[in-house]
Protein backbone atom coordinates (compact mmCIF):
# COMPACT_ATOMS: atom_id res chain seq x y z
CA UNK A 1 155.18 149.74 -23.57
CA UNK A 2 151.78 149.38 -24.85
CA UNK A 3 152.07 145.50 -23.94
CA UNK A 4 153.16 146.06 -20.51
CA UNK A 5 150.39 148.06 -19.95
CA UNK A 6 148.08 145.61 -21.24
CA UNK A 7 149.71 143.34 -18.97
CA UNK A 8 148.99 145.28 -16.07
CA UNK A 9 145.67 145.67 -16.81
CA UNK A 10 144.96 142.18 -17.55
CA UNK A 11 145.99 141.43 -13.94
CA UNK A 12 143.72 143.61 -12.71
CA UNK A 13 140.38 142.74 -15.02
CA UNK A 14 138.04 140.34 -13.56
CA UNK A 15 134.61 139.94 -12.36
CA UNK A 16 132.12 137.60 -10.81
CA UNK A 17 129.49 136.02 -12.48
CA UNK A 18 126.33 138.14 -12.17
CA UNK A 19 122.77 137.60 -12.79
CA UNK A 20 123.02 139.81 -15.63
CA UNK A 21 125.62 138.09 -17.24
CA UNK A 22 124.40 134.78 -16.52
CA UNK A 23 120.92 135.70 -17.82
CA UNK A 24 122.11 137.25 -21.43
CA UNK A 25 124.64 134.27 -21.85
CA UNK A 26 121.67 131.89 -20.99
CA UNK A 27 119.32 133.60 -23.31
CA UNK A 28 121.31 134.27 -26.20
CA UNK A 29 122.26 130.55 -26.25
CA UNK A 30 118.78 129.12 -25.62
CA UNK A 31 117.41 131.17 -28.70
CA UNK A 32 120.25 130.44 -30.57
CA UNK A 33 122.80 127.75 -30.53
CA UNK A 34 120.16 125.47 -28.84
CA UNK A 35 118.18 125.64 -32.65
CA UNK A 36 121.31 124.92 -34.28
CA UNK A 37 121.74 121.50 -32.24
CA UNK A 38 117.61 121.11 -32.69
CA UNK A 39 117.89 121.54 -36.54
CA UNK A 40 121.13 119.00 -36.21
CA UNK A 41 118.97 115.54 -35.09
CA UNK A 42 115.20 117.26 -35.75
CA UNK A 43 114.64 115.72 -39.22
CA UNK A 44 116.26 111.93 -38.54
CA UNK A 45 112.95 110.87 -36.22
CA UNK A 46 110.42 111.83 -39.01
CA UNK A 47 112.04 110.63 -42.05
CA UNK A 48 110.26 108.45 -43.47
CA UNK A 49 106.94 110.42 -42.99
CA UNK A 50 109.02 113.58 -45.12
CA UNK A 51 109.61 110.93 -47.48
CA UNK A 52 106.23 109.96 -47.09
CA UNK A 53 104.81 113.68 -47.92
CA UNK A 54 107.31 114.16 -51.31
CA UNK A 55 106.08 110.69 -52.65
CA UNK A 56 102.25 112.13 -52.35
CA UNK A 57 102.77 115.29 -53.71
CA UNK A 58 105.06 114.57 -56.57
CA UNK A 59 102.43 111.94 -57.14
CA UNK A 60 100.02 114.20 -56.91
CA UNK A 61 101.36 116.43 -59.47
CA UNK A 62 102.71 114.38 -62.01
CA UNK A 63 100.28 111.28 -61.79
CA UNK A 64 103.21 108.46 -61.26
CA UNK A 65 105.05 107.73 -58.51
CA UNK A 66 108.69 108.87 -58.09
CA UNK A 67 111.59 106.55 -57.69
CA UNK A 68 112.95 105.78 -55.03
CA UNK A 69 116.19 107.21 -55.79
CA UNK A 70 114.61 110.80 -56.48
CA UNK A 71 113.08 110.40 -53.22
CA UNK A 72 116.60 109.95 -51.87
CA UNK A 73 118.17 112.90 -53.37
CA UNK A 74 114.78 115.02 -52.01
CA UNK A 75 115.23 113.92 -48.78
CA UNK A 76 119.33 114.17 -48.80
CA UNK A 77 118.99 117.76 -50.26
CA UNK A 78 116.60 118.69 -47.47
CA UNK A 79 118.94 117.35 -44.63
CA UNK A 80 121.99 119.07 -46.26
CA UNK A 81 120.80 122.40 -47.56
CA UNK A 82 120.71 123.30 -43.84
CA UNK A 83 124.28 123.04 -44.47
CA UNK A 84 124.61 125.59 -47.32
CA UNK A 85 122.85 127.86 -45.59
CA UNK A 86 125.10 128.05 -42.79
CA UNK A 87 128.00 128.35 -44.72
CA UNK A 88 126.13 131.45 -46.25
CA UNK A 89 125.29 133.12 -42.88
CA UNK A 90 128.82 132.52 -41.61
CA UNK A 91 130.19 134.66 -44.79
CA UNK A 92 127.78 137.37 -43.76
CA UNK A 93 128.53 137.71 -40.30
CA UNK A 94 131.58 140.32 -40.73
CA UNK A 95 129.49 142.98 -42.20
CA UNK A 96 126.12 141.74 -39.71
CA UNK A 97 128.31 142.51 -36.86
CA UNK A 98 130.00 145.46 -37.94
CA UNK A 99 127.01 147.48 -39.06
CA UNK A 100 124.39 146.03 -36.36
CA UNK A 101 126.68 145.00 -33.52
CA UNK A 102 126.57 141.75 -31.83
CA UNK A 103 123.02 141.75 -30.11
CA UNK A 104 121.53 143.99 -33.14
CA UNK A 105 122.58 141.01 -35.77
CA UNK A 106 120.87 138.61 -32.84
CA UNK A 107 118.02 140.11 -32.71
CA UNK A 108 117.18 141.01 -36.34
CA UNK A 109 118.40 137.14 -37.08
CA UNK A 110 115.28 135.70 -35.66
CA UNK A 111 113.12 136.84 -38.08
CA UNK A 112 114.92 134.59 -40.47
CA UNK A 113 113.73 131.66 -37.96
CA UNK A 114 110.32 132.78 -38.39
CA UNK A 115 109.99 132.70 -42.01
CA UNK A 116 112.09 128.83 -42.40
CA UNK A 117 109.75 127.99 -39.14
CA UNK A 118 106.28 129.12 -40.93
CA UNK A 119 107.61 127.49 -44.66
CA UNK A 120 108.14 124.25 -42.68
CA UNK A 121 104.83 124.47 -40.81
CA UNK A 122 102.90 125.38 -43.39
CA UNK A 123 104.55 123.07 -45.80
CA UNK A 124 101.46 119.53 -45.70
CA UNK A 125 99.08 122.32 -45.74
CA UNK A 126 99.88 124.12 -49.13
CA UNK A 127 101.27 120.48 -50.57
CA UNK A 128 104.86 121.89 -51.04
CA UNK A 129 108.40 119.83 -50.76
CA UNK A 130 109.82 123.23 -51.61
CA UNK A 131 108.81 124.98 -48.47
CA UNK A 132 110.52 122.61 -46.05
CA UNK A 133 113.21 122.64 -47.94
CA UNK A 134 113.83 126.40 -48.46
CA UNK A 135 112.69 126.44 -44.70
CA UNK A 136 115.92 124.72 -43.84
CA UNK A 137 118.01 126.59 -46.19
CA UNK A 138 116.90 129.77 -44.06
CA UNK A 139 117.27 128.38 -40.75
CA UNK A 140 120.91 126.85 -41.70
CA UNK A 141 121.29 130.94 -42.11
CA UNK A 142 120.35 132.01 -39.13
CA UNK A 143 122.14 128.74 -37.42
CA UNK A 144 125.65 129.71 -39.10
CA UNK A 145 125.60 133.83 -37.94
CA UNK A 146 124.67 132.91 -34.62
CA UNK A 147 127.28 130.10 -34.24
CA UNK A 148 129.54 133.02 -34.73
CA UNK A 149 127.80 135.78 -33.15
CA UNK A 150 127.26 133.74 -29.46
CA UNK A 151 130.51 132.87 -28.67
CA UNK A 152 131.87 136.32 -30.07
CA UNK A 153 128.81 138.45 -28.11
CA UNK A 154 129.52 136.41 -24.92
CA UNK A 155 133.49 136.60 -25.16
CA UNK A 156 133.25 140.44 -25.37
CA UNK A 157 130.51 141.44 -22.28
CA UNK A 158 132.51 138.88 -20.08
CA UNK A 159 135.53 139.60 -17.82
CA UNK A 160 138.69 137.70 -18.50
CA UNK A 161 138.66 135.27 -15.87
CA UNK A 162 134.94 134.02 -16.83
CA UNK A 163 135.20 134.09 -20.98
CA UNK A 164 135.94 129.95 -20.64
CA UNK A 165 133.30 129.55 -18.54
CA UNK A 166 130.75 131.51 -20.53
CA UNK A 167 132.31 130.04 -23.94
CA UNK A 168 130.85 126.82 -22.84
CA UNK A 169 127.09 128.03 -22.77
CA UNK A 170 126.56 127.53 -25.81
CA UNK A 171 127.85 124.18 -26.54
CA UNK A 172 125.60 122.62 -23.80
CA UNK A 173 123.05 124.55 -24.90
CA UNK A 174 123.54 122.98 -28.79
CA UNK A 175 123.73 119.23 -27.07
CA UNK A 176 120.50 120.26 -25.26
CA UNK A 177 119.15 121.29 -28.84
CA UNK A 178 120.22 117.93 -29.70
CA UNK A 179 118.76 116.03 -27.25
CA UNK A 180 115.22 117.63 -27.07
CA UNK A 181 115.01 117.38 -30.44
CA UNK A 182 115.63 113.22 -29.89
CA UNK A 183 113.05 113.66 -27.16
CA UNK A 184 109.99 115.41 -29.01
CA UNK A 185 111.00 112.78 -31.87
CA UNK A 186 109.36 109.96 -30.18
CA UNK A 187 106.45 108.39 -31.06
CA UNK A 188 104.83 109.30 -28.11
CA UNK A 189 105.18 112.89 -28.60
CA UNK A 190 105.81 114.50 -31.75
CA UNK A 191 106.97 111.26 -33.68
CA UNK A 192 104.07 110.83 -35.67
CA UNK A 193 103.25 111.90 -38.86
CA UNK A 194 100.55 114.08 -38.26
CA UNK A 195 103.12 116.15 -36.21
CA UNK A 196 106.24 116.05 -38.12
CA UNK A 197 105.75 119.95 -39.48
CA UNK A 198 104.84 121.00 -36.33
CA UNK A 199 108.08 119.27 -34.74
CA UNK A 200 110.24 120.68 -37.77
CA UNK A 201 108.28 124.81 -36.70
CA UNK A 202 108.76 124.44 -33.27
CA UNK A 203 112.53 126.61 -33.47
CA UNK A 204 110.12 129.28 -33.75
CA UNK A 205 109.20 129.70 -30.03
CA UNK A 206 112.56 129.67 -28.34
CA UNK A 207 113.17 132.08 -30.41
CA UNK A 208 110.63 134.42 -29.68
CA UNK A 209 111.37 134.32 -26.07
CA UNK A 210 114.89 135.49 -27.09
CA UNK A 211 113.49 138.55 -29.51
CA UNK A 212 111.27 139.45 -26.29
CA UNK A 213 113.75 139.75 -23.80
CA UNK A 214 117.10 139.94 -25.58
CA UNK A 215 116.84 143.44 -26.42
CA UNK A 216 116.57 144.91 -22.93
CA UNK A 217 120.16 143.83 -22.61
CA UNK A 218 123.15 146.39 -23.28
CA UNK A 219 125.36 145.93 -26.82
CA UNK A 220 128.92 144.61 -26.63
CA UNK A 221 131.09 147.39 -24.26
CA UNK A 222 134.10 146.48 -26.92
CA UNK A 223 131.64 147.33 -30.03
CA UNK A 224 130.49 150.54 -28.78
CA UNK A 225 133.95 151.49 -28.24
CA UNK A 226 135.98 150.44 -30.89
CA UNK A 227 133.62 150.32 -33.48
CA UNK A 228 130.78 153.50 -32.40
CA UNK A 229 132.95 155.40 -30.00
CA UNK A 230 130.54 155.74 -27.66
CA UNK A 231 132.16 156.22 -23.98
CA UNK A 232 129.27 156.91 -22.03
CA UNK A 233 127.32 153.63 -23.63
CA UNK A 234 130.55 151.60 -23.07
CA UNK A 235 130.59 152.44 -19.42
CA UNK A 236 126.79 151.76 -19.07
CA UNK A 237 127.06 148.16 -20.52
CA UNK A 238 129.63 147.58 -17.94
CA UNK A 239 128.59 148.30 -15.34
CA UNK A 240 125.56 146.59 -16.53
CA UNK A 241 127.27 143.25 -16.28
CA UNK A 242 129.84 143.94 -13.74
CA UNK A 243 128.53 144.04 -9.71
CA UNK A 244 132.68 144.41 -8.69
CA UNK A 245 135.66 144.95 -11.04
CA UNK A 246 138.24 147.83 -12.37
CA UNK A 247 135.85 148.97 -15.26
CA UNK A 248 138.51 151.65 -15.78
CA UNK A 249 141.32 149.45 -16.31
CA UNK A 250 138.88 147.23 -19.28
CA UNK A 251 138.01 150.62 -20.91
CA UNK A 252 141.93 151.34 -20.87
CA UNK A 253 142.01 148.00 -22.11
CA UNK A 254 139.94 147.97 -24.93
CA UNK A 255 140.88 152.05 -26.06
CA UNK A 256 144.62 150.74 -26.12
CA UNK A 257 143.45 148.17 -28.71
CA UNK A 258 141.69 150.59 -30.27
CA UNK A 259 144.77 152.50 -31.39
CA UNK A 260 146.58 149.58 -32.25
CA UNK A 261 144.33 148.93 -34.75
CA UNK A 262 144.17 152.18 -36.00
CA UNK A 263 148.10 151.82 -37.02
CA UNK A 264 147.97 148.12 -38.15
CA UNK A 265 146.77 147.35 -41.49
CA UNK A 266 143.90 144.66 -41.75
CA UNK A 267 144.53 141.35 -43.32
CA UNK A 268 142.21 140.26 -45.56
CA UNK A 269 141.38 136.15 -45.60
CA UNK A 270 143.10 136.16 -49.11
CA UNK A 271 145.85 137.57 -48.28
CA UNK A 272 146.03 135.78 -45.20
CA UNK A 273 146.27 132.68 -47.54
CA UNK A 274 149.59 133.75 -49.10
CA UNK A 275 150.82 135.55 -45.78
CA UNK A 276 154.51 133.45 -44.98
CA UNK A 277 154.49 134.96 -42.20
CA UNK A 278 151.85 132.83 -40.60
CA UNK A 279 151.71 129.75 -43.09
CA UNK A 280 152.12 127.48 -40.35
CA UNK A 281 149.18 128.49 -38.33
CA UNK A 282 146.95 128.36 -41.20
CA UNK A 283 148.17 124.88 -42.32
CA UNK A 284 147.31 123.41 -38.96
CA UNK A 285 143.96 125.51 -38.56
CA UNK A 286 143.01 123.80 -42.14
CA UNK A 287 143.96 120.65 -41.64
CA UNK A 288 142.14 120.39 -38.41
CA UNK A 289 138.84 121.43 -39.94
CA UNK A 290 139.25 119.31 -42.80
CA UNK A 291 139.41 116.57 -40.32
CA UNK A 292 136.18 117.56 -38.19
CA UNK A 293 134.17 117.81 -41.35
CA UNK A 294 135.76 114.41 -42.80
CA UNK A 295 135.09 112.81 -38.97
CA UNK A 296 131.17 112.14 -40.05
CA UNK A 297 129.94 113.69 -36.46
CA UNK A 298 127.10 115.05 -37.96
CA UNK A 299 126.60 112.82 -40.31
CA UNK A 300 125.62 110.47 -37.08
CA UNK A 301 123.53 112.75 -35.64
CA UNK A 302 121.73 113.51 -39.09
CA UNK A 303 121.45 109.53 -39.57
CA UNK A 304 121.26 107.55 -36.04
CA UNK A 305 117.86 105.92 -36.26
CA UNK A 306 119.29 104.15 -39.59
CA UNK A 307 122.90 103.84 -38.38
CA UNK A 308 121.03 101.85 -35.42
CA UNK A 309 118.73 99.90 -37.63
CA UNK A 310 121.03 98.90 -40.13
CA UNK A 311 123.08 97.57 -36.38
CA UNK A 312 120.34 95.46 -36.26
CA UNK A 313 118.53 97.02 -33.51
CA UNK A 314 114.66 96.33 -33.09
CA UNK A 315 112.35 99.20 -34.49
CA UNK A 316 110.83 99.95 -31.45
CA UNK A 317 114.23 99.94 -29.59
CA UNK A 318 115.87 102.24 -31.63
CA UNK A 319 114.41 105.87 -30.59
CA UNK A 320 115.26 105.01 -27.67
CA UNK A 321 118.42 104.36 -28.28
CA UNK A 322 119.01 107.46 -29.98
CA UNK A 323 117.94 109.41 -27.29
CA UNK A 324 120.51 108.05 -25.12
CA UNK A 325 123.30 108.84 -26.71
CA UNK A 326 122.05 112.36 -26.39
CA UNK A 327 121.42 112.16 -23.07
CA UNK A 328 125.05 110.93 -22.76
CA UNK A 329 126.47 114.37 -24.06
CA UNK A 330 124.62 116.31 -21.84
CA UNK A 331 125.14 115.17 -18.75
CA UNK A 332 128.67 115.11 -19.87
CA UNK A 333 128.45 118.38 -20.70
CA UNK A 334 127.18 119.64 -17.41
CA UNK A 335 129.42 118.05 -15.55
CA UNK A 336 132.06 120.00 -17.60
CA UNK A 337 130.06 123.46 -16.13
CA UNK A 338 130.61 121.85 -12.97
CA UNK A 339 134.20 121.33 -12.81
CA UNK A 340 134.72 124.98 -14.41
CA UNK A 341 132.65 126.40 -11.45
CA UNK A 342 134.79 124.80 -9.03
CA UNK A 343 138.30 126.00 -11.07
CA UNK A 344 136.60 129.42 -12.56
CA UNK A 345 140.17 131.23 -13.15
CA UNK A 346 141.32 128.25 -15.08
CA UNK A 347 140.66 128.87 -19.15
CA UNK A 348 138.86 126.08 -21.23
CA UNK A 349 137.90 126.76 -25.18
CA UNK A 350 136.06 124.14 -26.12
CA UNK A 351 133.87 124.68 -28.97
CA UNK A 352 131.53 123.17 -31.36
CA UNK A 353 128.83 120.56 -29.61
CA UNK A 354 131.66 119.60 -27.35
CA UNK A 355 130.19 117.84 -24.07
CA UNK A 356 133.57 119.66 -22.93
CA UNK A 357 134.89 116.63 -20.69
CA UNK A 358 137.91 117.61 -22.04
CA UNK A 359 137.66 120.44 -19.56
CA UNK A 360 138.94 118.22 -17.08
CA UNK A 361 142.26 117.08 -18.84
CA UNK A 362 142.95 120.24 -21.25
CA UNK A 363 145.26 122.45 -19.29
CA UNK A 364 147.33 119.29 -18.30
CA UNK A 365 147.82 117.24 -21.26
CA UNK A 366 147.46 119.69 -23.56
CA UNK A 367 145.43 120.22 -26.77
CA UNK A 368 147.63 118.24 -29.48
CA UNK A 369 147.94 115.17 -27.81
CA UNK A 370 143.81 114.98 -27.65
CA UNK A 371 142.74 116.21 -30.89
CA UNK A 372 145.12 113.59 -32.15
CA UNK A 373 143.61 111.05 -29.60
CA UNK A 374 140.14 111.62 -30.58
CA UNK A 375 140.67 111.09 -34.38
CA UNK A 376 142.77 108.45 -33.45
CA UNK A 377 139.49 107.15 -31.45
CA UNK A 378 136.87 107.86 -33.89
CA UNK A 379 138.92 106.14 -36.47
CA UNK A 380 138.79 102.79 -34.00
CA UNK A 381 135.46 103.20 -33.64
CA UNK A 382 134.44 104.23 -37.56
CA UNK A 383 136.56 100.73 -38.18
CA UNK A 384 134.30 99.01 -35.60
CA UNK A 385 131.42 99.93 -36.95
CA UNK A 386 131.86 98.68 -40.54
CA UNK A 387 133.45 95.14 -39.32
CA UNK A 388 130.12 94.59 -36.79
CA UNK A 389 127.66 95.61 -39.54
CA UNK A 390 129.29 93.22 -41.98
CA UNK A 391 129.45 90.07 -39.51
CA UNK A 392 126.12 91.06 -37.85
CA UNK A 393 123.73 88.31 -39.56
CA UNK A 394 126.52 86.00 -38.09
CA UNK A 395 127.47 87.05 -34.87
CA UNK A 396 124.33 88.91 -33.26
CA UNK A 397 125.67 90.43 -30.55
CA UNK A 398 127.83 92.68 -33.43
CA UNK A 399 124.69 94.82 -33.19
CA UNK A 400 125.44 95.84 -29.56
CA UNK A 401 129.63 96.69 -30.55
CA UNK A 402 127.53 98.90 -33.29
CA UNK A 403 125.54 101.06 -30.81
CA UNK A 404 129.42 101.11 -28.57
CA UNK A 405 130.98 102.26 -31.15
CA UNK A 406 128.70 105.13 -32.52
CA UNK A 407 128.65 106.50 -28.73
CA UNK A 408 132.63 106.03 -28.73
CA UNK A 409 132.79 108.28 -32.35
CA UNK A 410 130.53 110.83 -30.34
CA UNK A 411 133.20 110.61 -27.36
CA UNK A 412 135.99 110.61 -29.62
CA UNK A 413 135.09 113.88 -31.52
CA UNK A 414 134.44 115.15 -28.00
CA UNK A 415 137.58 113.99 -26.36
CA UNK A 416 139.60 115.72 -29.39
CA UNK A 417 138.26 117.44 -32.94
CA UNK A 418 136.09 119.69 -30.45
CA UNK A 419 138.84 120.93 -28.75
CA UNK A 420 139.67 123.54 -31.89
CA UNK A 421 140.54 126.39 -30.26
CA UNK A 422 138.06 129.21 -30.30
CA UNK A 423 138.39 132.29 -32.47
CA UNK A 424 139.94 134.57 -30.00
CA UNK A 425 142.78 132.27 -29.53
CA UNK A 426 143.31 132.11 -32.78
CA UNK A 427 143.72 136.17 -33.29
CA UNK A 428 146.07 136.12 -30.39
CA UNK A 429 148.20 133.47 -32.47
CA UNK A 430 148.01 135.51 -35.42
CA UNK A 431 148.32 139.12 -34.64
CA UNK A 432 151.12 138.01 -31.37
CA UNK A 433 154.36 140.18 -32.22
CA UNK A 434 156.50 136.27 -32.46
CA UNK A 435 155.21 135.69 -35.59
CA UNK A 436 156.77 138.74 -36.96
CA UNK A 437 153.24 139.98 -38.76
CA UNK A 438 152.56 143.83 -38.60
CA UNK A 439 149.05 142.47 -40.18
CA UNK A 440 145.93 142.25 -38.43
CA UNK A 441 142.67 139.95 -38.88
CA UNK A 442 139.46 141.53 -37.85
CA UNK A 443 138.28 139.54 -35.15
CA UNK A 444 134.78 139.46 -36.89
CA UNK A 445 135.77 137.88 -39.67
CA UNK A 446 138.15 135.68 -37.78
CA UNK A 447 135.10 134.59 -36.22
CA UNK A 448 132.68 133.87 -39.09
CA UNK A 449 135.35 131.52 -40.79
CA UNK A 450 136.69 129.91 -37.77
CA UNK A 451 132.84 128.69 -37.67
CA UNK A 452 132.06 128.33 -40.82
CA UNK A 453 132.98 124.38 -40.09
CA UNK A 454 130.66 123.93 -37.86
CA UNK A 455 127.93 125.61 -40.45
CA UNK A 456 129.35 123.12 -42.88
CA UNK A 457 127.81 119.97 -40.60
CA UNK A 458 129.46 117.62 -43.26
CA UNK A 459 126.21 117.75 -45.73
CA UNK A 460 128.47 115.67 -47.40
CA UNK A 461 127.14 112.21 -45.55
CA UNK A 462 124.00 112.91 -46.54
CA UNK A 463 124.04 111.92 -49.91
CA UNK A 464 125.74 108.69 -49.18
CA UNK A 465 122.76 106.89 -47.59
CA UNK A 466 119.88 104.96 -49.25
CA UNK A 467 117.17 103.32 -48.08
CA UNK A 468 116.45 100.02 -48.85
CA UNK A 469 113.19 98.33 -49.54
């Protein structure tokens, strides 16, 4: 009964997209996952001048210079503690969201950005390796609760028929990160090694414009409710958001699932380990993450200027270079918003820093046959690249199959790995009465591990690179 009534309901929830809801989705991405694709590429332009600033000050301190190796390991520790840290604010965002709701843990997670943005900035001036390094620990924080937070804040204040839409704000907004980042890394701008602290502190003004204006939005309608009660506060954030729309039928909605959790017991992520009941789905949700952080994706992005100069590419070509392939995922990724526009009521979770072309080709070929496409891809293209940088002293025009194939591995990973399907799915596949589970996951911490991949950014790659003299 309670499912037919759902049912109902669901047939009569939608909404258009209003300026409201377009301006907090907008917002809460720009602050947000835009500094998590910034901190992605941000520290491969000014590499060498970071190495540059360890050599001097551990020389400086200890009256010989450091090896090279140790300079390395300094440098690989700095690119990949980012990655530690958001594993750590992934694990916290269960309780964040629970005790501050989904703006609250927003808002109060910029002043983490401030404190990693001043270490960094500050960092040449006080003659300390330490502060960039803890200054990326802290920003990988706030970077892993907000991948969660976004997409869960977002999925929750829109209506039904605009959640796919809305859940691909933030990805563009993480390419964008990406490619401004590759921008302000030229040598013409902030590529220079006067600048390279100020280009590593700059996360700290989108984020202020967030802290200003984000809290003059309303909370999540489905927090207030479920979690604080609150009618009256649930009905103002609706009709907050909504211009048109049965805001009765989303309260009856969302009080419906309210009681059904009150009668279910929760699962906890152990237990949820052991459950048989749902084995299968967690098999398949593992061994697609294991993939994406085996792919290397970030590992590119992390390392492109030396990918491309190890191709063979001219030093002054190379930036430029770079920036092109970002420029390549975001205008694929708008014209992914573009086709979801035009076909609003048709769903799309694409997640991660997905340029979301497979927007076009999801609900028709289905998600299986391109996740196993794209590895299949980035495989080819992984393959490619090792053959062209062994034959390129021989064969020069290897270098150019180099730069193909490290734009296909970004096309591949878009084409398939980033099609993982987006938290919510997976707590309808879960909790769905088929797989014969009275158990239920708390979406929040459904959310914080279903992105604690993502928070992961394969820190692995990082240690695997050396530069040689």
């Amino acid at each position: 009964m309670a499912e037919e009534l759902i049912s109902e309901n669901a047939g009569k929830i939608g909404g258009h997209l209003t300026k409201s809801l377009l301006a907090v989705a907008l917002l809460s991405s720009f602050g947000s996952s835009m500094l998590y694709g910034y901190n992605l590429a941000v520290v491969n332009s000014p590499a060498q001048y970071i190495k540059a600033f360890y050599n001097e000050t551990l020389l400086e301190r200890h009256d010989q210079p450091p090896d090279e190796h140790l300079l390395t390991v300094l440098y690989s520790i700095t690119v990949s503690i980012f990655a530690i840290g958001g594993m750590t604010g992934a694990l916290l965002v269960g309780r964040l969201v629970t005790k501050y709701g989904r703006k609250g843990t927003l808002v109060r997670s910029t002043m983490l950005v401030f404190v990693g943005g001043a270490l960094m900035g500050f960092s040449r001036w006080f003659r300390n390796p330490a502060m960039v390094i803890a200054g990326r620990f802290i920003t990988g924080v706030h970077s892993g609760i907000c991948l969660s937070v976004v997409p869960m804040y977002l999925g929750e204040i829109a209506p039904k028929n605009l959640r796919g839409f809305l859940g691909l704000v933030p990805s563009i907004h993480i390419c964008l990160g990406v490619f401004i980042a590759q921008v302000l890394g030229l040598s013409e701008l902030l590529g220079k090694e006067e600048y390279w602290p100020l280009l590593l502190a700059l996360v700290v003004f989108p984020t202020a414009i967030q802290l200003m204006l984000l809290p003059w939005f309303p909370e999540s309608p489905r927090y207030l409710l479920i979690e604080k009660g609150n009618i009256h506060a649930t009905i103002a954030a609706l009709k907050w958001f909504r211009s048109k729309g049965n805001i009765q039928a989303e309260i009856e909605e969302m009080q419906e699932e309210q009681r059904s959790l009150s009668s279910i017991q929760t699962l906890s992520v152990g237990r949820l380990l052991v459950d048989s009941c749902v084995r299968w789905q967690v098999i398949t949700i593992v061994v697609v993450n294991i993939g994406m952080q085996l792919s290397g994706i970030d590992a590119i992005w992390f390392y492109t200027n030396d990918i491309f100069r190890n191709a063979g590419i001219p030093e002054p070509h190379i930036q430029y270079t770079t920036v092109g392939t970002g420029a390549i995922e975001v205008i694929a990724g708008m014209l992914g918003v573009s086709e979801h526009q035009t076909h609003p009521t048709h769903p799309c979770h694409c997640a991660h820093t997905a340029p979301i072309l497979q927007c076009f080709t999801i609900e028709r070929v289905g998600r299986r046959p391109l996740i196993i496409g794209g590895f299949l891809f980035m495989g080819i293209c992984c393959a490619g690249i090792t053959v062209s940088v062994l034959h390129q002293a021989q064969l020069p025009f290897m270098s150019y199959i180099s730069v193909g194939c490290v734009i296909g591995i970004i096309a591949g990973f878009c084409i398939g790995p980033a099609i993982k399907s987006l938290p919510e799915r997976v707590d309808e596949d879960f909790c769905s009465p088929g797989n014969g589970s009275l158990n239920k996951i708390p979406s929040e911490e459904l959310a914080s591990n279903g992105h604690l991949k993502m928070s992961l950014m394969n820190g692995y790659g990082t240690l695997g690179i050396r530069e040689d003299k």
